[in-house]
N, C-alpha and C. Protein backbone atom coordinates (compact mmCIF):
# COMPACT_ATOMS: atom_id res chain seq x y z
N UNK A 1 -5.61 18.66 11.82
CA UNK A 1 -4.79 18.44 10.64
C UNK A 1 -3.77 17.36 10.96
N UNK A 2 -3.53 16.41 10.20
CA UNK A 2 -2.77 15.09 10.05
C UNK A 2 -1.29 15.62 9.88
N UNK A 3 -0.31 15.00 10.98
CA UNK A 3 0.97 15.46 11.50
C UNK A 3 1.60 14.68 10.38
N UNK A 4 2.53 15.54 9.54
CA UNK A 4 3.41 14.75 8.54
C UNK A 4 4.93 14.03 9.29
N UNK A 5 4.62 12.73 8.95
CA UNK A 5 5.29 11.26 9.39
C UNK A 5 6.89 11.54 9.51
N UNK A 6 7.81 11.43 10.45
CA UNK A 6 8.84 11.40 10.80
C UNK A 6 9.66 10.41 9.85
N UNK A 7 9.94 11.12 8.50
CA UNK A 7 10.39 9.70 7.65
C UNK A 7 11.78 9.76 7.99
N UNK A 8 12.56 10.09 8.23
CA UNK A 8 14.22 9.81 8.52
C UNK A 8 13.99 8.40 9.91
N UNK A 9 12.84 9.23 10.81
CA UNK A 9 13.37 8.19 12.03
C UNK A 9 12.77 6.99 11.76
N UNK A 10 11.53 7.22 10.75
CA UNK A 10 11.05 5.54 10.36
C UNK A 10 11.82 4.80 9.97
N UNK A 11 12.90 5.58 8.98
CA UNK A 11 14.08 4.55 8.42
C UNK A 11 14.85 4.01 9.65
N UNK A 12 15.51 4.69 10.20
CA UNK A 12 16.12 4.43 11.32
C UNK A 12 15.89 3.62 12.33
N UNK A 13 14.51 3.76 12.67
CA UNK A 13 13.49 2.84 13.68
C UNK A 13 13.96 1.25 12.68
N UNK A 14 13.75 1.71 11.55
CA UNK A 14 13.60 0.21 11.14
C UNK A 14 14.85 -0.53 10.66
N UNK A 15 16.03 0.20 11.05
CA UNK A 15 17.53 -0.36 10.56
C UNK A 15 18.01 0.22 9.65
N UNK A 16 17.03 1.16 8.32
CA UNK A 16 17.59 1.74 7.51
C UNK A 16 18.31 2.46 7.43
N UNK A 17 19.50 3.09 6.19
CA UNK A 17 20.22 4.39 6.13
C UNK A 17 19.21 5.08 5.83
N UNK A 18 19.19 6.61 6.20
CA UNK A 18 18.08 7.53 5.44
C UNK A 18 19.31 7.97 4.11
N UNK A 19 18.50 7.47 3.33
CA UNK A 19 18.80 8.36 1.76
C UNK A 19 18.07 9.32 1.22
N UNK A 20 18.33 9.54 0.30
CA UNK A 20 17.25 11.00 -0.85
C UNK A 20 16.14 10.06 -1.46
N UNK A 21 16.63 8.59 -1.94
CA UNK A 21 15.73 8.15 -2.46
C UNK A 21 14.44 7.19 -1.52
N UNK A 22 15.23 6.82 -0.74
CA UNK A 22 14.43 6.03 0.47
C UNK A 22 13.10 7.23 0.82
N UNK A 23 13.56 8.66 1.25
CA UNK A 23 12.59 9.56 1.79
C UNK A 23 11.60 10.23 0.75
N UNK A 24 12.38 9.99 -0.36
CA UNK A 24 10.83 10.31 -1.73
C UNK A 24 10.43 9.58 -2.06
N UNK A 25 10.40 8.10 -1.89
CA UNK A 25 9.79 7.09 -2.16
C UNK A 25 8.48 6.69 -1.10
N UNK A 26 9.34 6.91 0.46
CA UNK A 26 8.18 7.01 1.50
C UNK A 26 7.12 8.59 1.29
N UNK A 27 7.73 9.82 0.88
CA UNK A 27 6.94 10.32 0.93
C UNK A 27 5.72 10.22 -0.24
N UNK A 28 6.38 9.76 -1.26
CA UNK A 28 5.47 9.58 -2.61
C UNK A 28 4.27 8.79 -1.91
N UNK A 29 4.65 7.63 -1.56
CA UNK A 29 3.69 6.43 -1.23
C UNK A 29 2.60 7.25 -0.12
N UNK A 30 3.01 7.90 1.00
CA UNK A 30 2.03 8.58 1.76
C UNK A 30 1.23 9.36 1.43
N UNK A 31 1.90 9.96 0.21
CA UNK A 31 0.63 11.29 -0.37
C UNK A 31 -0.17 10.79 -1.76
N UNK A 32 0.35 9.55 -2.05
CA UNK A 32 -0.56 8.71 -3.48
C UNK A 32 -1.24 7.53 -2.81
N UNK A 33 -1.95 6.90 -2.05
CA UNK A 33 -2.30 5.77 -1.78
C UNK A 33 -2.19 5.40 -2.60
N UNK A 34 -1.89 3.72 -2.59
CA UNK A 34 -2.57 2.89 -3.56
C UNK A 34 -1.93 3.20 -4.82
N UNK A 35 -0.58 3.55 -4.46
CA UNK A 35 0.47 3.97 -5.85
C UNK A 35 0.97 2.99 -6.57
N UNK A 36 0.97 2.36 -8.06
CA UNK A 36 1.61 1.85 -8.60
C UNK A 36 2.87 2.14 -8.69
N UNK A 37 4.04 1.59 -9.53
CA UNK A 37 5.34 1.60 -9.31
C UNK A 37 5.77 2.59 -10.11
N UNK A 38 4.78 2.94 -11.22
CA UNK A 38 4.64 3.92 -12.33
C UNK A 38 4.30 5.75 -11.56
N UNK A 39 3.75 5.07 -11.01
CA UNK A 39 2.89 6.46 -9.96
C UNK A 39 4.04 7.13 -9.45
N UNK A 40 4.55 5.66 -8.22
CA UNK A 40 5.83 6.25 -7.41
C UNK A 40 6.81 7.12 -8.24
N UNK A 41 7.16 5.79 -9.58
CA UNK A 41 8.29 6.17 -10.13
C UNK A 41 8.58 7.82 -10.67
N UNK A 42 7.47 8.41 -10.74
CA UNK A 42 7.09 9.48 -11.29
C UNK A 42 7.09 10.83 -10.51
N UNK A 43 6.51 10.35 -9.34
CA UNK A 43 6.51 10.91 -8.35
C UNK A 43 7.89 11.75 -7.65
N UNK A 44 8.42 11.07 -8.03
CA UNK A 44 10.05 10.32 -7.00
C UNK A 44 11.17 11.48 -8.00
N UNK A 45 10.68 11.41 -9.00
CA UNK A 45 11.35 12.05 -10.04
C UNK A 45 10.84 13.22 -10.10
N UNK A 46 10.03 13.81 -9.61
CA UNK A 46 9.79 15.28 -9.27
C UNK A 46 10.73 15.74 -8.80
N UNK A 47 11.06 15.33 -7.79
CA UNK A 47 12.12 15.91 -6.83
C UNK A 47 13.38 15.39 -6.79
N UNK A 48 13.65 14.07 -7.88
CA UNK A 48 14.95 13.62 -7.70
C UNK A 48 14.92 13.29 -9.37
N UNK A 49 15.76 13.78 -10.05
CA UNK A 49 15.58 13.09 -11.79
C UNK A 49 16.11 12.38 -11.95
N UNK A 50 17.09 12.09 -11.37
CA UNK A 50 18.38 11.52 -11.58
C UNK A 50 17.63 9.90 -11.53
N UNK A 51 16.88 9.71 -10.54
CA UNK A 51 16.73 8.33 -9.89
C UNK A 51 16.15 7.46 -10.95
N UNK A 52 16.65 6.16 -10.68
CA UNK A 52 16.57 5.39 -11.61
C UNK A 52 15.21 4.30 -11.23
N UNK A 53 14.55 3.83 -12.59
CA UNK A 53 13.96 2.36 -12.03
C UNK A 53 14.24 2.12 -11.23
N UNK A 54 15.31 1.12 -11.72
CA UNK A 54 15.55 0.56 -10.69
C UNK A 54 15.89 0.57 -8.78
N UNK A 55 16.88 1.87 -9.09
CA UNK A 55 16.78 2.42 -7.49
C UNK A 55 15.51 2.11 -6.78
N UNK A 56 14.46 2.92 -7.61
CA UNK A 56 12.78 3.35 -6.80
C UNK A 56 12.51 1.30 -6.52
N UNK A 57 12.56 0.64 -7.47
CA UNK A 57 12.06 -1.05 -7.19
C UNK A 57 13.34 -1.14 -6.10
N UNK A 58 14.21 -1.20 -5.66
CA UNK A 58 14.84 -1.31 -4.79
C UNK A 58 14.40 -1.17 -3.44
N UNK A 59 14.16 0.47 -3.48
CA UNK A 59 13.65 1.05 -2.76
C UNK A 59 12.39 0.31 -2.03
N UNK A 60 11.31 -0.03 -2.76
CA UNK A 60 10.25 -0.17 -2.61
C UNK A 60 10.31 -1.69 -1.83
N UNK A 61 11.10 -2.26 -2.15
CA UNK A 61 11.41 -3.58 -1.41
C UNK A 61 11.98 -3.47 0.01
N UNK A 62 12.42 -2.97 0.05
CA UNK A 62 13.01 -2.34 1.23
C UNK A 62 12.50 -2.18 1.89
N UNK A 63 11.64 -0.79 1.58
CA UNK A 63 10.25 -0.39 2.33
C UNK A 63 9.47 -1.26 2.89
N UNK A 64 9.30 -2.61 2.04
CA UNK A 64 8.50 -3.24 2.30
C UNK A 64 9.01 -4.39 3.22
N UNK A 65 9.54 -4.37 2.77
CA UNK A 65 10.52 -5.53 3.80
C UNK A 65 10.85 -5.19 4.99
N UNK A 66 11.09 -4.27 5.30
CA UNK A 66 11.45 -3.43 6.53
C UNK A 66 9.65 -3.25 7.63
N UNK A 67 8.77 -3.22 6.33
CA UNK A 67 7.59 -3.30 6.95
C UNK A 67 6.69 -2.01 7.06
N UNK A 68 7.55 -0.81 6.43
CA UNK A 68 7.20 0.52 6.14
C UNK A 68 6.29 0.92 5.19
N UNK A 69 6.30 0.02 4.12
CA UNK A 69 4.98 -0.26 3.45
C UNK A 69 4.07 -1.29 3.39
N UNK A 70 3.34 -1.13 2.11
CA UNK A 70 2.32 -2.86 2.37
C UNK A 70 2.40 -2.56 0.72
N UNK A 71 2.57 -3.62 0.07
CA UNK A 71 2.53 -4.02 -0.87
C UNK A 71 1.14 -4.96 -1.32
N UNK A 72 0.16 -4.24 -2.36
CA UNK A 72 -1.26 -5.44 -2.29
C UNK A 72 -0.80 -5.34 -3.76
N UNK A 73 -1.52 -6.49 -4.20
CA UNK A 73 -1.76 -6.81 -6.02
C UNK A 73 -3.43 -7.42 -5.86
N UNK A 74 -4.56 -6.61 -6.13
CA UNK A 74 -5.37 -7.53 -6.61
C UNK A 74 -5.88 -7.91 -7.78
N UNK A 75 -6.03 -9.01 -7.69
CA UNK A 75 -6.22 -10.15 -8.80
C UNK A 75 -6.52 -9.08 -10.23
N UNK A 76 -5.55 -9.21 -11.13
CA UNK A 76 -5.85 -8.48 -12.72
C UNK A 76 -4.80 -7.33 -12.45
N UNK A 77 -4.32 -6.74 -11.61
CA UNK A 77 -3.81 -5.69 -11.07
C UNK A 77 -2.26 -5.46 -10.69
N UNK A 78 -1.31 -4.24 -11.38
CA UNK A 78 -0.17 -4.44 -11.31
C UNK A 78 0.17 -3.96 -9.59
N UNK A 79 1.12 -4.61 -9.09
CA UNK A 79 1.24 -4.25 -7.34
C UNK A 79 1.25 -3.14 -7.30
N UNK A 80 0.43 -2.40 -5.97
CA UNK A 80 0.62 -1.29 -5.22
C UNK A 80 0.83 -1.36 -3.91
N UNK A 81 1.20 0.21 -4.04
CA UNK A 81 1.91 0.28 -2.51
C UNK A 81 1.18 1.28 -1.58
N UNK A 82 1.17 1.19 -0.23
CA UNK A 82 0.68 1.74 0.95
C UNK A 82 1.12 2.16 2.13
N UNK A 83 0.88 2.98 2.43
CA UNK A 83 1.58 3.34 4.07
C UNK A 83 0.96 3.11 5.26
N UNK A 84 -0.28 2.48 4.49
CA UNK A 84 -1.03 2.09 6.07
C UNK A 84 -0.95 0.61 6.07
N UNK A 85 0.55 0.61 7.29
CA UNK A 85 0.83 -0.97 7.64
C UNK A 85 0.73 -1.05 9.52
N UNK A 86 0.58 -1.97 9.70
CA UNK A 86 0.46 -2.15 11.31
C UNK A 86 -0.69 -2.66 11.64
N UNK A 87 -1.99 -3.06 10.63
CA UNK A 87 -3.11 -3.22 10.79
C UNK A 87 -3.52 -4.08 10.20
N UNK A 88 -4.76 -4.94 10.28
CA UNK A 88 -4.87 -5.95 9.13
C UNK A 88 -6.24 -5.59 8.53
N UNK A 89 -6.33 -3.96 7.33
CA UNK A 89 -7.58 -3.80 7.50
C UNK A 89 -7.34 -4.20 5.32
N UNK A 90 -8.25 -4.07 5.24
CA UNK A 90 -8.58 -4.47 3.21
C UNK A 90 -8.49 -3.51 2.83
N UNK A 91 -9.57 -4.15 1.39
CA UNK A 91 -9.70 -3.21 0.20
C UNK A 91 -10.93 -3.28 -0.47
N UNK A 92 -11.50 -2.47 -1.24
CA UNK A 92 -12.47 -2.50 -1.94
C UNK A 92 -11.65 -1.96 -3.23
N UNK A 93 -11.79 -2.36 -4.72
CA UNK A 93 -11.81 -2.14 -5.57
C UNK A 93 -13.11 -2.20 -6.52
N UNK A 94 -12.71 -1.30 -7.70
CA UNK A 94 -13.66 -1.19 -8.64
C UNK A 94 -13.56 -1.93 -9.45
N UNK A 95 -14.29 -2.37 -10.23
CA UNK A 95 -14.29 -3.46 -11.39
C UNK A 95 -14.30 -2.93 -12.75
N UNK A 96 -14.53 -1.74 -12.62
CA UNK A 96 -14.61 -0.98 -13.69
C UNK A 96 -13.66 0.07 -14.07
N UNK A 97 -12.91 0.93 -12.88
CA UNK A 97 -11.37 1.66 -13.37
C UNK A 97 -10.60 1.08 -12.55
N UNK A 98 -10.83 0.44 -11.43
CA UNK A 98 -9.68 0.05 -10.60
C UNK A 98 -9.32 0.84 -9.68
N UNK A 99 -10.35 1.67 -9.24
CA UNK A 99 -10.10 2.64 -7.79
C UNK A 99 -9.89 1.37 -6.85
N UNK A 100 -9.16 1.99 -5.85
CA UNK A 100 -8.90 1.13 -4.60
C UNK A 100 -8.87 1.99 -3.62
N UNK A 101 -10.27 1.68 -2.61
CA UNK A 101 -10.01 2.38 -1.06
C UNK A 101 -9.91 1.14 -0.15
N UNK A 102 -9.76 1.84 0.84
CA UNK A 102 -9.22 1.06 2.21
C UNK A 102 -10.59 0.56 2.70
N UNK A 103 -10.63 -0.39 3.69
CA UNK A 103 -11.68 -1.08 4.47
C UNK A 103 -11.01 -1.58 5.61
N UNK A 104 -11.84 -1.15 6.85
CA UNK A 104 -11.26 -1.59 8.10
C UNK A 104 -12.07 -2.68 8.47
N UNK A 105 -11.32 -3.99 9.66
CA UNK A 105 -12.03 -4.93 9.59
C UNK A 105 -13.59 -4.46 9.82
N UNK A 106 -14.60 -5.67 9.44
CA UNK A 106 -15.67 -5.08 9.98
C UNK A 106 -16.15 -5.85 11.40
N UNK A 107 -15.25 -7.24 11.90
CA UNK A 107 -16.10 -7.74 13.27
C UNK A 107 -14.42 -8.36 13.41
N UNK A 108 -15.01 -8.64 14.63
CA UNK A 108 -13.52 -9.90 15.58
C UNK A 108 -12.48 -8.71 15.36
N UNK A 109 -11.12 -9.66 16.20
CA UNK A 109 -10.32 -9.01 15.89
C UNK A 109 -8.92 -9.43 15.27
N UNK A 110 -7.90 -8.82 14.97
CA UNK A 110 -6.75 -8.98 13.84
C UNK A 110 -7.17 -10.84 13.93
N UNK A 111 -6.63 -11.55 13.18
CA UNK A 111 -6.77 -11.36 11.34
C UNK A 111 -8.03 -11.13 10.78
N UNK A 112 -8.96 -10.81 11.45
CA UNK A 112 -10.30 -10.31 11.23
C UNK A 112 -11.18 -11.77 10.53
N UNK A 113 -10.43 -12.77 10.46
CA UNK A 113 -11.56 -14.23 9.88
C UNK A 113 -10.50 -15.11 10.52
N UNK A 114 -11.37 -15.97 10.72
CA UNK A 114 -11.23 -17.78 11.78
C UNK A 114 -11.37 -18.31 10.67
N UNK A 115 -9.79 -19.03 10.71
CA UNK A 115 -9.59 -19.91 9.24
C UNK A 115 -10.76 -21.28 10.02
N UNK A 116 -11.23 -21.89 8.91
CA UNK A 116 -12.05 -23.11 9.47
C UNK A 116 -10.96 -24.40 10.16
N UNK A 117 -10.03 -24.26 9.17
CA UNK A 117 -8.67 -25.16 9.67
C UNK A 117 -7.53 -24.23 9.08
N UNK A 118 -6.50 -24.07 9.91
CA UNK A 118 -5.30 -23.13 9.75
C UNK A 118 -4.25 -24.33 9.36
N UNK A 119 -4.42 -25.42 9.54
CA UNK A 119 -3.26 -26.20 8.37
C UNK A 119 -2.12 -26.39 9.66
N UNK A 120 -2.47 -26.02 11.33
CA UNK A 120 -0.95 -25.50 11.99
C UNK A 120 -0.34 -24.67 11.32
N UNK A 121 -1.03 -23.15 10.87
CA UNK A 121 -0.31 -22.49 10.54
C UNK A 121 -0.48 -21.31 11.98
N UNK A 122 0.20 -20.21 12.40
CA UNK A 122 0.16 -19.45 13.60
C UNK A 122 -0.10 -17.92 12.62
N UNK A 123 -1.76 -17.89 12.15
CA UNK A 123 -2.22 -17.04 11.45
C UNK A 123 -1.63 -15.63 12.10
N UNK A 124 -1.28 -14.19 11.00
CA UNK A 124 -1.15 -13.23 11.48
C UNK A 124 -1.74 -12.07 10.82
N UNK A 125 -2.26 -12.51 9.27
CA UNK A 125 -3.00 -11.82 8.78
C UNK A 125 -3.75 -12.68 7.78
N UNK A 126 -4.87 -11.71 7.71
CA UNK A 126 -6.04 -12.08 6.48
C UNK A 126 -5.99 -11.68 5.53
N UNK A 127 -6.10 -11.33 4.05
CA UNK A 127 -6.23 -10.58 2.88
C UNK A 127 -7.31 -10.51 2.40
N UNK A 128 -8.13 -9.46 2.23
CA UNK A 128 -9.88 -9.84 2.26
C UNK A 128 -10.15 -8.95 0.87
N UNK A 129 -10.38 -8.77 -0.22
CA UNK A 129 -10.67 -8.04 -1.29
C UNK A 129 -11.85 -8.29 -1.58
N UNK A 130 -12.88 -6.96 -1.47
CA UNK A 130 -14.18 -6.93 -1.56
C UNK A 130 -13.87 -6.14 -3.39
N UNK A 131 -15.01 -6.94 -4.16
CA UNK A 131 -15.08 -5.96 -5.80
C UNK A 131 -16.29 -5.44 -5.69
N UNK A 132 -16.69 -4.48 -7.23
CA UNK A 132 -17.40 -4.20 -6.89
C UNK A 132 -17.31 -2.64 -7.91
N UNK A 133 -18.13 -1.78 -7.75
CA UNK A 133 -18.21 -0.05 -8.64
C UNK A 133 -17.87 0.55 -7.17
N UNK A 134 -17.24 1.82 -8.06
CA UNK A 134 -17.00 2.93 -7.23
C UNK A 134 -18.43 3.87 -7.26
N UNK A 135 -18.57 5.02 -6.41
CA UNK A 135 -19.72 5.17 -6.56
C UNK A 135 -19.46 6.33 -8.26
N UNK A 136 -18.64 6.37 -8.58
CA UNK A 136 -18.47 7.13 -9.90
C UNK A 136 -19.37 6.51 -10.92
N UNK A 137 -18.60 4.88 -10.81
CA UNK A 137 -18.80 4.37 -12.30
C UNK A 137 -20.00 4.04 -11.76
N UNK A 138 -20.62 3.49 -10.67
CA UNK A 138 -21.84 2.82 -10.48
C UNK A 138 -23.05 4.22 -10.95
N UNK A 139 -22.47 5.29 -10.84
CA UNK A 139 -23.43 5.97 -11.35
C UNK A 139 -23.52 6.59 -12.78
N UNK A 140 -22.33 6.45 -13.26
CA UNK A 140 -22.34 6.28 -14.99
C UNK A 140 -22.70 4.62 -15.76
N UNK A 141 -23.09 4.01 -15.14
CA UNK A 141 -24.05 2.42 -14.75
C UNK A 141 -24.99 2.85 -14.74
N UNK A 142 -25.56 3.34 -13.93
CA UNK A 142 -27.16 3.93 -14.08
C UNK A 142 -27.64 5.24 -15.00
N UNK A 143 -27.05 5.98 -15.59
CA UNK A 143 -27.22 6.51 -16.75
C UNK A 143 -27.49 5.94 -18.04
């Protein structure tokens, strides 16, 4: 069984104050993958009513900035958020509801692709978005 994440010392590790809203925002994001801001916002407000928009977008910047989350938008798609950061693995989305699971690289290693020319840039990650059906809709497709 998967050990639930030390969120006070993550803040801390990472310079943060631990707040009420900082720790329902990390916990929202860990137990929703792939949470919109709507998701979080909702989430967050289970346990805190008070909290505002804005706080939670605060929040979420933070998070992210600090490096505690990962923030993806793919293409058509309002940003979401993630707790699996430290890695440079993707995504697969659906084309049809917009599920989004995870994908780990599949060859080489971190940034997982050899730019043909990097421009002199000192690459550190890739962004790789595979589309495509979930196996839901792909099988309401074949019906």
């Amino acid at each position: 069984m998967p050990t639930t994440p030390d969120f006070p010392q993550m803040l801390r590790g990472a310079g943060l104050r631990v707040t009420r809203p900082r720790l329902a925002v990390l916990d929202a994001v860990h137990q929703h993958a792939h949470a919109d801001t709507d998701t979080v916002i909702g989430v967050v407000r289970q346990g805190l009513p008070e909290v505002s928009h804005q706080a939670v977008y605060d929040v979420l910047r933070a998070l992210t900035t600090a490096g505690l989350l990962r923030r993806i938008q793919p293409s058509g798609s309002v940003a979401r958020y993630e707790s699996r950061v430290g890695d440079n693995h993707h995504h697969v989305v659906c084309r049809t509801c917009g599920a989004i699971g995870d994908v780990d690289c599949a060859v080489g290693h971190a940034p997982c692709l050899t730019a043909s020319d990097d421009n002199g840039f000192r690459i550190d990650e890739a962004e790789v978005i595979y589309w495509g059906q979930c196996p839901d809709c792909a099988a309401a497709l074949r019906s």
